[in-house]
PDB file of N, CA and C in Angstrom:
ATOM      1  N   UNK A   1      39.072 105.679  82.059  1.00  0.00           N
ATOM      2  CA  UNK A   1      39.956 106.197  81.024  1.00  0.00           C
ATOM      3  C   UNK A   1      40.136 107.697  81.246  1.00  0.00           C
ATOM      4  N   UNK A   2      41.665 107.851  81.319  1.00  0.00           N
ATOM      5  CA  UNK A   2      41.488 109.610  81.537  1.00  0.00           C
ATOM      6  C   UNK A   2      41.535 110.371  80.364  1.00  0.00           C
ATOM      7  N   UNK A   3      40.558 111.326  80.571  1.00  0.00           N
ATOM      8  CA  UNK A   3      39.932 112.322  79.618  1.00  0.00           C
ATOM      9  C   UNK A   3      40.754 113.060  78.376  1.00  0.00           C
ATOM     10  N   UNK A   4      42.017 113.342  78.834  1.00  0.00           N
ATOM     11  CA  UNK A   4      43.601 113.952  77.845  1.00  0.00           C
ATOM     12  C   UNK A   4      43.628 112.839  76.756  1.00  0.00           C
ATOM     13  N   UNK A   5      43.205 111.501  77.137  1.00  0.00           N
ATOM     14  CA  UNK A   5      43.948 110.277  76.002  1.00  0.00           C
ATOM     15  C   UNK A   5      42.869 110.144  75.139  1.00  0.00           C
ATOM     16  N   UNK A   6      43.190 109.931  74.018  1.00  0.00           N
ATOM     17  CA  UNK A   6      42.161 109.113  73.256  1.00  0.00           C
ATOM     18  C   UNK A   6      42.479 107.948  73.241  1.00  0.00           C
ATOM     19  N   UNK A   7      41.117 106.967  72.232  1.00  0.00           N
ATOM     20  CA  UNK A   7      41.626 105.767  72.420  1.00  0.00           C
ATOM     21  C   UNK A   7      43.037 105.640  71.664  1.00  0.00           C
ATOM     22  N   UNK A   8      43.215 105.842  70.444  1.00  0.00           N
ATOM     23  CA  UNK A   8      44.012 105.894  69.351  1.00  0.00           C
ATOM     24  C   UNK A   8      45.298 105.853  70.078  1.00  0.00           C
ATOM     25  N   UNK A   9      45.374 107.255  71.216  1.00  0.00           N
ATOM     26  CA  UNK A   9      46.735 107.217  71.737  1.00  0.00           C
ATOM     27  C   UNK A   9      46.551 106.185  73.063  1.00  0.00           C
ATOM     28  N   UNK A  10      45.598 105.853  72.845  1.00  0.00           N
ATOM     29  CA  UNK A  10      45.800 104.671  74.540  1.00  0.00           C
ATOM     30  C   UNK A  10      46.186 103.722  73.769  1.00  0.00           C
ATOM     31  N   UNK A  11      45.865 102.816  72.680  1.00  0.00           N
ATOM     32  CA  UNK A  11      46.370 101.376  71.891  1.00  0.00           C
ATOM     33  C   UNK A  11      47.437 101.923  71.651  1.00  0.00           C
ATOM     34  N   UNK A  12      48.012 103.196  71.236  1.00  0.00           N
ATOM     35  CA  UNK A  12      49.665 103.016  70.596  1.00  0.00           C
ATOM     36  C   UNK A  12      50.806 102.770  71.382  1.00  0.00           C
ATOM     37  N   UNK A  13      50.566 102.702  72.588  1.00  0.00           N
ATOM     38  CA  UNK A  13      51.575 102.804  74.060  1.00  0.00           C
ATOM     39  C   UNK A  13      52.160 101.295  73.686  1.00  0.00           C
ATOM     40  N   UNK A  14      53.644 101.067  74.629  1.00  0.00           N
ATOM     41  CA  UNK A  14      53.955  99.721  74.809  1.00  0.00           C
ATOM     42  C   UNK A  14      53.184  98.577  75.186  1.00  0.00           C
ATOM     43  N   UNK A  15      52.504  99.274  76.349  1.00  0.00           N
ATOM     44  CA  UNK A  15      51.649  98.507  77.271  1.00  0.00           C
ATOM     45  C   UNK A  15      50.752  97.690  76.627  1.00  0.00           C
ATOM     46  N   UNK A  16      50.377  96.359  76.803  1.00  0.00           N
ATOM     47  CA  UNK A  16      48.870  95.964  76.030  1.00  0.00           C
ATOM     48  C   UNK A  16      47.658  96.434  76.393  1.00  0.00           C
ATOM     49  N   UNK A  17      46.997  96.593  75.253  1.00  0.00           N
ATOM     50  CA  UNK A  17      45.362  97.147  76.380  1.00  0.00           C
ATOM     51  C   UNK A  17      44.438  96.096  75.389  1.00  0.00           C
ATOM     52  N   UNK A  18      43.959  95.405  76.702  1.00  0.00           N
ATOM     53  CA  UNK A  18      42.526  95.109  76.341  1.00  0.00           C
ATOM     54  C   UNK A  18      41.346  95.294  75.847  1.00  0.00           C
ATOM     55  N   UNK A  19      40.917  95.441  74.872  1.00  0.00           N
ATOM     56  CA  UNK A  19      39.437  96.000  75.000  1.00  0.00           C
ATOM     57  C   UNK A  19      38.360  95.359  75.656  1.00  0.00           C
ATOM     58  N   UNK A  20      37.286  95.333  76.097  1.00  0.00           N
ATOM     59  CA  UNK A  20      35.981  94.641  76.184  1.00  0.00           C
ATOM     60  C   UNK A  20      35.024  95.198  75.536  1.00  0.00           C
ATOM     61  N   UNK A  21      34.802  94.737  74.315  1.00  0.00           N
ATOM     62  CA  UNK A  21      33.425  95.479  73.552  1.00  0.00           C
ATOM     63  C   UNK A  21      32.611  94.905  74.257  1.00  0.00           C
ATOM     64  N   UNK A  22      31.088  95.259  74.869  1.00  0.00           N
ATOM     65  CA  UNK A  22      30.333  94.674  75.753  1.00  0.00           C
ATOM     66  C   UNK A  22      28.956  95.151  75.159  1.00  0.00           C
ATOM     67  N   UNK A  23      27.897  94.677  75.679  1.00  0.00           N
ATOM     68  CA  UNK A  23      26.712  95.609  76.044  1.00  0.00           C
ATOM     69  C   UNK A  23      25.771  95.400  77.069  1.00  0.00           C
ATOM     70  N   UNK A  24      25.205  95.989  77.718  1.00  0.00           N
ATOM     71  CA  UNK A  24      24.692  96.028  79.063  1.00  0.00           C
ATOM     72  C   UNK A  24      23.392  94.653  79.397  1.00  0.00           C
ATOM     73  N   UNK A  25      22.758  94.417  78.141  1.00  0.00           N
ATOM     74  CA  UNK A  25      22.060  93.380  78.193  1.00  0.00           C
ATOM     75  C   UNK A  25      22.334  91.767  77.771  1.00  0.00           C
ATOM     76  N   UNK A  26      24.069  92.317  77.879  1.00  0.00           N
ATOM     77  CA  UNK A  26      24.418  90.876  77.511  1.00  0.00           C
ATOM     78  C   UNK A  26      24.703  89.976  78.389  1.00  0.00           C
ATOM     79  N   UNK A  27      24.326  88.388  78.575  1.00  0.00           N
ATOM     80  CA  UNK A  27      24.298  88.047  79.325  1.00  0.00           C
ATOM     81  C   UNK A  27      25.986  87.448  79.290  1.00  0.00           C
ATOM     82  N   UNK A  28      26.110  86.702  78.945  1.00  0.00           N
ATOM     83  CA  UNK A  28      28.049  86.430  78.463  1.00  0.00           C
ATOM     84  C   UNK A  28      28.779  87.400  79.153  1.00  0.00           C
ATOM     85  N   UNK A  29      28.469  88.492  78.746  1.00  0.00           N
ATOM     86  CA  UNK A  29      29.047  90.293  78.744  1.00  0.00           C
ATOM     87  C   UNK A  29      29.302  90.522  80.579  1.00  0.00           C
ATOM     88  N   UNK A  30      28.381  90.245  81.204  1.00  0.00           N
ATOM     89  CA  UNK A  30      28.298  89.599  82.114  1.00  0.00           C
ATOM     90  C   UNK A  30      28.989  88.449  83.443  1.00  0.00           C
ATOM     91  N   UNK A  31      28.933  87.427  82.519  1.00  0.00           N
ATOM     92  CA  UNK A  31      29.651  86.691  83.054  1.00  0.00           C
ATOM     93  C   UNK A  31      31.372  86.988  82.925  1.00  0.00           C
ATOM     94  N   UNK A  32      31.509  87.810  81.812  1.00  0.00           N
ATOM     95  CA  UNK A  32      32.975  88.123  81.499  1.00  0.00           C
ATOM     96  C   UNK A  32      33.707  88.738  82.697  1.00  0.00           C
ATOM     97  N   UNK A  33      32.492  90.065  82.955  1.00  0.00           N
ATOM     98  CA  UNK A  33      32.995  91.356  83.946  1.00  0.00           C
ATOM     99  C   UNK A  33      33.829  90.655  85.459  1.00  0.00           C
ATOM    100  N   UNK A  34      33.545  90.040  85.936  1.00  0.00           N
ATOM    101  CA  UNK A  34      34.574  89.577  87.443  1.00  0.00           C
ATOM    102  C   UNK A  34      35.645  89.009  86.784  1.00  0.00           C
ATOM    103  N   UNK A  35      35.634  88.089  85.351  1.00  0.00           N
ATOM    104  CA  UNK A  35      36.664  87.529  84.716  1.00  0.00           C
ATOM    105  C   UNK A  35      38.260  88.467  84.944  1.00  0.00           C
ATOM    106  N   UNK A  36      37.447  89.719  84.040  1.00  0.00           N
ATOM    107  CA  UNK A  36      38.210  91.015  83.654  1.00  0.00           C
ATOM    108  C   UNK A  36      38.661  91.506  85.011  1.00  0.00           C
ATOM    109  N   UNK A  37      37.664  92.053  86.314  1.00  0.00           N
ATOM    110  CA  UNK A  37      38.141  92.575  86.709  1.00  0.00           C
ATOM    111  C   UNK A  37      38.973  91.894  88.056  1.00  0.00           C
ATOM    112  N   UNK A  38      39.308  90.824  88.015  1.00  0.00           N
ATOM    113  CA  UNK A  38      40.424  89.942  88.455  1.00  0.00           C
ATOM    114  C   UNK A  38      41.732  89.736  87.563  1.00  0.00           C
ATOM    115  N   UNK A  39      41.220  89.711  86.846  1.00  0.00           N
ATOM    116  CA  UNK A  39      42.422  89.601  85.234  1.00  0.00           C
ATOM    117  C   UNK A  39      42.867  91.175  86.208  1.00  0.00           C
ATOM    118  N   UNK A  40      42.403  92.133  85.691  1.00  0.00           N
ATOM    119  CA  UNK A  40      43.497  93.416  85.943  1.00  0.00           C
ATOM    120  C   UNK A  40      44.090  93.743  86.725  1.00  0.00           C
ATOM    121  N   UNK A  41      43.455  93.483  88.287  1.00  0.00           N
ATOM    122  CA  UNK A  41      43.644  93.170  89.581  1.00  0.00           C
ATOM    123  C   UNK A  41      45.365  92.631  89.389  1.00  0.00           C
ATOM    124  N   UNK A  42      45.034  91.368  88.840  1.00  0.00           N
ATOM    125  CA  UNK A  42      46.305  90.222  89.146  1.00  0.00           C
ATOM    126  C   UNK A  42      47.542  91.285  88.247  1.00  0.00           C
ATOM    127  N   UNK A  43      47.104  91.424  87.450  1.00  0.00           N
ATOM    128  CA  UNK A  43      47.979  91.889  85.893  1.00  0.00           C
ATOM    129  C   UNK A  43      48.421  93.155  86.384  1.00  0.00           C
ATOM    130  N   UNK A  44      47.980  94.046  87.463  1.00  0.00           N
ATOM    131  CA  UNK A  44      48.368  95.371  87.547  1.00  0.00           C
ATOM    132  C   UNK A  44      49.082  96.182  86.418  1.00  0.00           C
ATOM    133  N   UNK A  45      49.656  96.904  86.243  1.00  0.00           N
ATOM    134  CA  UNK A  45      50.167  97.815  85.469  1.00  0.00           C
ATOM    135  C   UNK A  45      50.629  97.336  84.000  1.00  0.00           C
ATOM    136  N   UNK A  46      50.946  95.774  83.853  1.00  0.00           N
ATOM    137  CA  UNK A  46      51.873  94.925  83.017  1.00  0.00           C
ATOM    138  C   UNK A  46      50.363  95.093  81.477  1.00  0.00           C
ATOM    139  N   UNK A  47      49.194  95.456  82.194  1.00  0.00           N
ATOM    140  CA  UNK A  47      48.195  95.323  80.920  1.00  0.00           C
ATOM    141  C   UNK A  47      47.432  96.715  81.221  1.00  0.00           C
ATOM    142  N   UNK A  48      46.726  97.279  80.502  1.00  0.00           N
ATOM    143  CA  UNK A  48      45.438  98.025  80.566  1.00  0.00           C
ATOM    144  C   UNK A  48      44.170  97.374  79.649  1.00  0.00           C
ATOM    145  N   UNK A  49      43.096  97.604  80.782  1.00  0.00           N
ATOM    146  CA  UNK A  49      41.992  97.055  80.505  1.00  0.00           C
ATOM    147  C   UNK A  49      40.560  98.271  80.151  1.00  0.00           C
ATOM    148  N   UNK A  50      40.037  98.165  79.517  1.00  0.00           N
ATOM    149  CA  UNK A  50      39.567  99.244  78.947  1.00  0.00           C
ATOM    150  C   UNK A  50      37.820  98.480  79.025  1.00  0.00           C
ATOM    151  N   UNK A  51      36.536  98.972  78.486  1.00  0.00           N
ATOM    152  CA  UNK A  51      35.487  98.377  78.702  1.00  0.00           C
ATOM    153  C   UNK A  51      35.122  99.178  77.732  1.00  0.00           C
ATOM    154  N   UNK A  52      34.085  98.897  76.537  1.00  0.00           N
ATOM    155  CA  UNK A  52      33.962  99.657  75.748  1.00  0.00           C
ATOM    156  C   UNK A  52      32.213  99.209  75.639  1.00  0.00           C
ATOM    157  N   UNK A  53      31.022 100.379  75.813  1.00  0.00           N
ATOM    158  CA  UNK A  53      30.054  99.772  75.340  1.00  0.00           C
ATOM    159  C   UNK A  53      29.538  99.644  74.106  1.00  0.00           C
ATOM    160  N   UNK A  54      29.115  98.754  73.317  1.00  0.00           N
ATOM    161  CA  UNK A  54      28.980  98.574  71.696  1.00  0.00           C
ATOM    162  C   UNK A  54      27.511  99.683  71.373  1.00  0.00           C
ATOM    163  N   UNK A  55      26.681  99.900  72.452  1.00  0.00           N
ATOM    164  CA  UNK A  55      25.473 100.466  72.721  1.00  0.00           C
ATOM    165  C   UNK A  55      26.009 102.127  72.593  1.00  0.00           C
ATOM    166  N   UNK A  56      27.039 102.369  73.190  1.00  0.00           N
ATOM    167  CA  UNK A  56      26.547 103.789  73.475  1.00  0.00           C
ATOM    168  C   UNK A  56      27.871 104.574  72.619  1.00  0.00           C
ATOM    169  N   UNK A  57      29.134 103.632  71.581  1.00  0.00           N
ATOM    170  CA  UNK A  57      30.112 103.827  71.194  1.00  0.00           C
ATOM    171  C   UNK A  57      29.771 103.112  70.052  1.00  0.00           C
ATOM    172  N   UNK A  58      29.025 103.153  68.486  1.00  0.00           N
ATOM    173  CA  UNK A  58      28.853 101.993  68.014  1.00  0.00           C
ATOM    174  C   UNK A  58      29.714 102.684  66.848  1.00  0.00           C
ATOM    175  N   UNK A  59      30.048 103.874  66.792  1.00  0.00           N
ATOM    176  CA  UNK A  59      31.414 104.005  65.445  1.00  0.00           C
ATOM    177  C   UNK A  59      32.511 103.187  66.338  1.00  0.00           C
ATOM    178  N   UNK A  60      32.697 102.964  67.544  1.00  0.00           N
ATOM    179  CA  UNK A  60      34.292 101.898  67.896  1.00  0.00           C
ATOM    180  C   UNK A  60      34.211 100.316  67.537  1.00  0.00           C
ATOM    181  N   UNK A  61      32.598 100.166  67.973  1.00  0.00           N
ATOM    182  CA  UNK A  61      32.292  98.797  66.992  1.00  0.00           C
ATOM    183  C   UNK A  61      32.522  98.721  65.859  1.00  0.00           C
ATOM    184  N   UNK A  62      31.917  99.731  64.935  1.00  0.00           N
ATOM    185  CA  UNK A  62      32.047  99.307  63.485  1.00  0.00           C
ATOM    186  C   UNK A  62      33.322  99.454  63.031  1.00  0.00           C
ATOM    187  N   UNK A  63      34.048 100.604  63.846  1.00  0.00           N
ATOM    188  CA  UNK A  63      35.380 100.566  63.087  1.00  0.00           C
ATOM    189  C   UNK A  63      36.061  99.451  63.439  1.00  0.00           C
ATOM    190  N   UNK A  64      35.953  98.592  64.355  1.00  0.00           N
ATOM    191  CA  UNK A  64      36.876  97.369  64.491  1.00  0.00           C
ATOM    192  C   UNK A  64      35.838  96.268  64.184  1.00  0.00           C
ATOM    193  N   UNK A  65      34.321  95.929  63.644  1.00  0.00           N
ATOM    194  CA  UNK A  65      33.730  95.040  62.989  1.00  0.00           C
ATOM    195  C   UNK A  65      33.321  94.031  64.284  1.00  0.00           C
ATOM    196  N   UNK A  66      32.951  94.975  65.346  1.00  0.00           N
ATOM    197  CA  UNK A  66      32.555  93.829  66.287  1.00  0.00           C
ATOM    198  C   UNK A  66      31.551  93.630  65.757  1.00  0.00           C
ATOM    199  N   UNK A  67      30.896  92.386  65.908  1.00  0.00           N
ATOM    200  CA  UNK A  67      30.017  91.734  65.582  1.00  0.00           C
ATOM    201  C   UNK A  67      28.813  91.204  66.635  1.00  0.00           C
ATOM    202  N   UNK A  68      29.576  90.572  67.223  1.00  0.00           N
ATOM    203  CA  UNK A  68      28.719  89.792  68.531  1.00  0.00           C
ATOM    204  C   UNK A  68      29.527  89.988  69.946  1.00  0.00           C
ATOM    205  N   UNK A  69      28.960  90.490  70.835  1.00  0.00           N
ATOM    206  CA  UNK A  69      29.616  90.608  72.257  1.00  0.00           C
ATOM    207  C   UNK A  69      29.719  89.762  73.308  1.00  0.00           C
ATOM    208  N   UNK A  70      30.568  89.135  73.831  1.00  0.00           N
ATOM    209  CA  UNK A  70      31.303  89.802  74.069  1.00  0.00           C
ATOM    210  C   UNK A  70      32.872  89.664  72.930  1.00  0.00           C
ATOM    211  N   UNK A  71      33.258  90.959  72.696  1.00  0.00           N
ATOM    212  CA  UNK A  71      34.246  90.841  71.917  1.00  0.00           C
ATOM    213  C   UNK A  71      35.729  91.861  72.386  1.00  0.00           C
ATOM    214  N   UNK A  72      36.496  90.584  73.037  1.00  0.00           N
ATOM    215  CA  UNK A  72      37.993  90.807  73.294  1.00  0.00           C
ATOM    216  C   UNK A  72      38.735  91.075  72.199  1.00  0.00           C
ATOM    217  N   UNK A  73      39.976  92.483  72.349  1.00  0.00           N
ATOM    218  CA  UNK A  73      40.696  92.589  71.359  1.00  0.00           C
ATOM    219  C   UNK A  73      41.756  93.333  72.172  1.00  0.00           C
ATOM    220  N   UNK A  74      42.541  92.622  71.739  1.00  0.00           N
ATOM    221  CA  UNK A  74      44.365  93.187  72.764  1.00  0.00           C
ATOM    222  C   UNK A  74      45.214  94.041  71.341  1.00  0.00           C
ATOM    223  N   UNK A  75      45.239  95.072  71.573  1.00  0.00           N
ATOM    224  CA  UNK A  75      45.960  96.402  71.071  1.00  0.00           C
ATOM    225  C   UNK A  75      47.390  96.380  71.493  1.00  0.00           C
ATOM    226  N   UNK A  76      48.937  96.650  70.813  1.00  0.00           N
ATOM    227  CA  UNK A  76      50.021  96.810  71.445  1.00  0.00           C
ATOM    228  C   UNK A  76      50.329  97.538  70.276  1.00  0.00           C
ATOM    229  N   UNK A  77      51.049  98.618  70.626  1.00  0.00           N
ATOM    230  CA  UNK A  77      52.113  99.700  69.317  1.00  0.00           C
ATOM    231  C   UNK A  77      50.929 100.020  68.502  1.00  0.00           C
ATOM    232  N   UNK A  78      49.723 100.446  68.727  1.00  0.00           N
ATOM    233  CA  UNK A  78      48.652 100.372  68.066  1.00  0.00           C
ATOM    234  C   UNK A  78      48.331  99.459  67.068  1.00  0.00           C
ATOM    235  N   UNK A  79      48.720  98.430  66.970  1.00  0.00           N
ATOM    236  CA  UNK A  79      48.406  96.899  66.373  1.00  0.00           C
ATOM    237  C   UNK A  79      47.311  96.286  66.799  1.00  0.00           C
ATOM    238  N   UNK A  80      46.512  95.902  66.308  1.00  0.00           N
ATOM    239  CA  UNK A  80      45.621  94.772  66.359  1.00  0.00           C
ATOM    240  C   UNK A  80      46.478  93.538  66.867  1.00  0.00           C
ATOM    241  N   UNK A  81      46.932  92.777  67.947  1.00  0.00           N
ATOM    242  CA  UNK A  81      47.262  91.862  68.122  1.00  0.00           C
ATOM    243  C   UNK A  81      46.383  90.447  68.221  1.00  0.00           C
ATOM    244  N   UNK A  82      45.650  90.906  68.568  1.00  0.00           N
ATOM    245  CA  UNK A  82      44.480  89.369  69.164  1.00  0.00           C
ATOM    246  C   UNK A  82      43.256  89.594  69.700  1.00  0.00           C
ATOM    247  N   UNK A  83      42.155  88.596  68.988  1.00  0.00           N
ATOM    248  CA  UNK A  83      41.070  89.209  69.482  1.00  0.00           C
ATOM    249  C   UNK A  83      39.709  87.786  69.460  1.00  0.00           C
ATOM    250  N   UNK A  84      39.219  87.560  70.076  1.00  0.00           N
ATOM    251  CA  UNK A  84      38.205  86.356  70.087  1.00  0.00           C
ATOM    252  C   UNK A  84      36.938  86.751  70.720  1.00  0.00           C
ATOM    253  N   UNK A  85      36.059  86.546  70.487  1.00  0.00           N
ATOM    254  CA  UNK A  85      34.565  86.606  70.899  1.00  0.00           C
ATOM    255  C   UNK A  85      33.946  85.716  71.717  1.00  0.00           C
ATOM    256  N   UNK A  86      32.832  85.358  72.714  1.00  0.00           N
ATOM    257  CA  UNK A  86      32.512  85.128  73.827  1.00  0.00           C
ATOM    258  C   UNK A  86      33.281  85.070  75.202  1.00  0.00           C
ATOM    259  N   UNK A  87      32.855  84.196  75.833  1.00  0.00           N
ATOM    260  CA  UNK A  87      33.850  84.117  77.181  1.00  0.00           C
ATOM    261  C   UNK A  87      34.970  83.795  77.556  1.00  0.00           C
ATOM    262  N   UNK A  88      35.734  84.448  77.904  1.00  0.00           N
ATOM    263  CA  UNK A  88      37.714  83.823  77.447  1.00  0.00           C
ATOM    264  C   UNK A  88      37.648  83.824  79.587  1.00  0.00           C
ATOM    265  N   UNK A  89      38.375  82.576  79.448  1.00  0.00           N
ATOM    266  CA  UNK A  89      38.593  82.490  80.959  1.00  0.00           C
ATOM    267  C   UNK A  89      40.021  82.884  81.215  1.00  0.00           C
ATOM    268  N   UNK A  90      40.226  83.682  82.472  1.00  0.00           N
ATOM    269  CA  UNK A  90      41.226  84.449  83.363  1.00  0.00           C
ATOM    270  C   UNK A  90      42.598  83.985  82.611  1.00  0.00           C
ATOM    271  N   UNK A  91      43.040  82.570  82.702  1.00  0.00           N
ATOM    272  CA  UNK A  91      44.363  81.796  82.473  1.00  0.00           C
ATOM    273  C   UNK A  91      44.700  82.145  81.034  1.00  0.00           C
ATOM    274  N   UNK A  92      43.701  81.843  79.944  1.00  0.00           N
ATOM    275  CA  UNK A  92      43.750  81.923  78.652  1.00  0.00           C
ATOM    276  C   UNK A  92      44.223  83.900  78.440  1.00  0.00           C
ATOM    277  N   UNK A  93      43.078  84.613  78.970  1.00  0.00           N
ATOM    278  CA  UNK A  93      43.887  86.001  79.138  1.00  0.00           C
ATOM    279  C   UNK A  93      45.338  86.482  79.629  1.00  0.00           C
ATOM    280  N   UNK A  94      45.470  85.865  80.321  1.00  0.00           N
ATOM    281  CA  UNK A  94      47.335  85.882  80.756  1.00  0.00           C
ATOM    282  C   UNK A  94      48.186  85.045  80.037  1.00  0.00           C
ATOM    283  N   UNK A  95      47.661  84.215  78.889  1.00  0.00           N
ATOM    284  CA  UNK A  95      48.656  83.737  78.047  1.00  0.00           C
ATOM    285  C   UNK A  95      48.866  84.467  76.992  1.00  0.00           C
ATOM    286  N   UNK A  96      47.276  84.896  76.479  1.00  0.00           N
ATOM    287  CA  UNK A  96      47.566  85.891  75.283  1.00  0.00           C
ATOM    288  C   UNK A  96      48.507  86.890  75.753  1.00  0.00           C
ATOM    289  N   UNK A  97      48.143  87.891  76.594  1.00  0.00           N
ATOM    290  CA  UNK A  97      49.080  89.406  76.889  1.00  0.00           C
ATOM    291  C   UNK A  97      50.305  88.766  77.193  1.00  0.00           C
ATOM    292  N   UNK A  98      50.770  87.717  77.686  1.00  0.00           N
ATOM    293  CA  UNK A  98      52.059  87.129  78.243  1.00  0.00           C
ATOM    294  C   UNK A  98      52.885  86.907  77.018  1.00  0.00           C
ATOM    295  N   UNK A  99      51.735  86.594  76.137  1.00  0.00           N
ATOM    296  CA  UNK A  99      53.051  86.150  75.037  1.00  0.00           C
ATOM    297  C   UNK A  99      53.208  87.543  74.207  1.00  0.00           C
ATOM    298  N   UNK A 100      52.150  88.939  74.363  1.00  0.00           N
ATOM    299  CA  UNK A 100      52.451  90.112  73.519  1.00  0.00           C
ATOM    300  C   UNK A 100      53.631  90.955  74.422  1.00  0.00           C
ATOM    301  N   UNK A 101      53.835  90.722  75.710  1.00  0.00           N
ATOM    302  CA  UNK A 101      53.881  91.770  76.594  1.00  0.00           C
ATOM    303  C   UNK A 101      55.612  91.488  76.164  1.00  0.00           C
ATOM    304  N   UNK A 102      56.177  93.397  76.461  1.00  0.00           N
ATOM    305  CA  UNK A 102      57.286  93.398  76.380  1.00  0.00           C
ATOM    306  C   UNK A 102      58.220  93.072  77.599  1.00  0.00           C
ATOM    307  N   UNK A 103      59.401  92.575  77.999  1.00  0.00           N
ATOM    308  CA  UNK A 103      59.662  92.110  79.159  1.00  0.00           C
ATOM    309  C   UNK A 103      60.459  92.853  79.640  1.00  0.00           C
TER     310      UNK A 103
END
């Protein structure tokens, strides 16, 4: 994430951004990370993917009420668009942003 943006102004962009609330001893959290970083790979520019740790950021947790990690949440126009908890596989991620993304 570059240093000029906050998050605030990174979710308000067109673009969708991902979050990954995570934490380092999670095992899920884990299994997610190659998920994600193939998801962005494929998705290039059309998404931003962001990684957020719940451990070392826990006012970004509470202000969005993560609960249990791993916890996905897709941001567009600074909207809350969509957001689900444990392991979301690659395909299911390109349907959600597919159906937010502007064309």
């Amino acid at each position: 994430m570059e240093k000029s943006q906050s998050f605030a102004e990174i979710i308000k962009g067109e673009t969708p951004v991902l979050v990954d609330f995570f934490a380092e001893w999670c095992g899920p959290c884990k299994t997610m990370s190659p998920i994600l970083k193939e998801f962005a790979t494929q998705m290039g520019d059309r998404v931003r993917v962001l990684k957020i740790d719940v451990d070392k950021n826990p006012a970004a947790a509470q202000a969005y009420r993560i609960q249990g990690v791993p916890t996905l949440v897709l941001f567009q126009n600074g909207q809350l668009k969509w957001r689900q908890s444990g392991v979301v596989q690659k395909k299911q991620l390109e349907e959600v942003v597919n159906k937010f993304r502007s064309n």
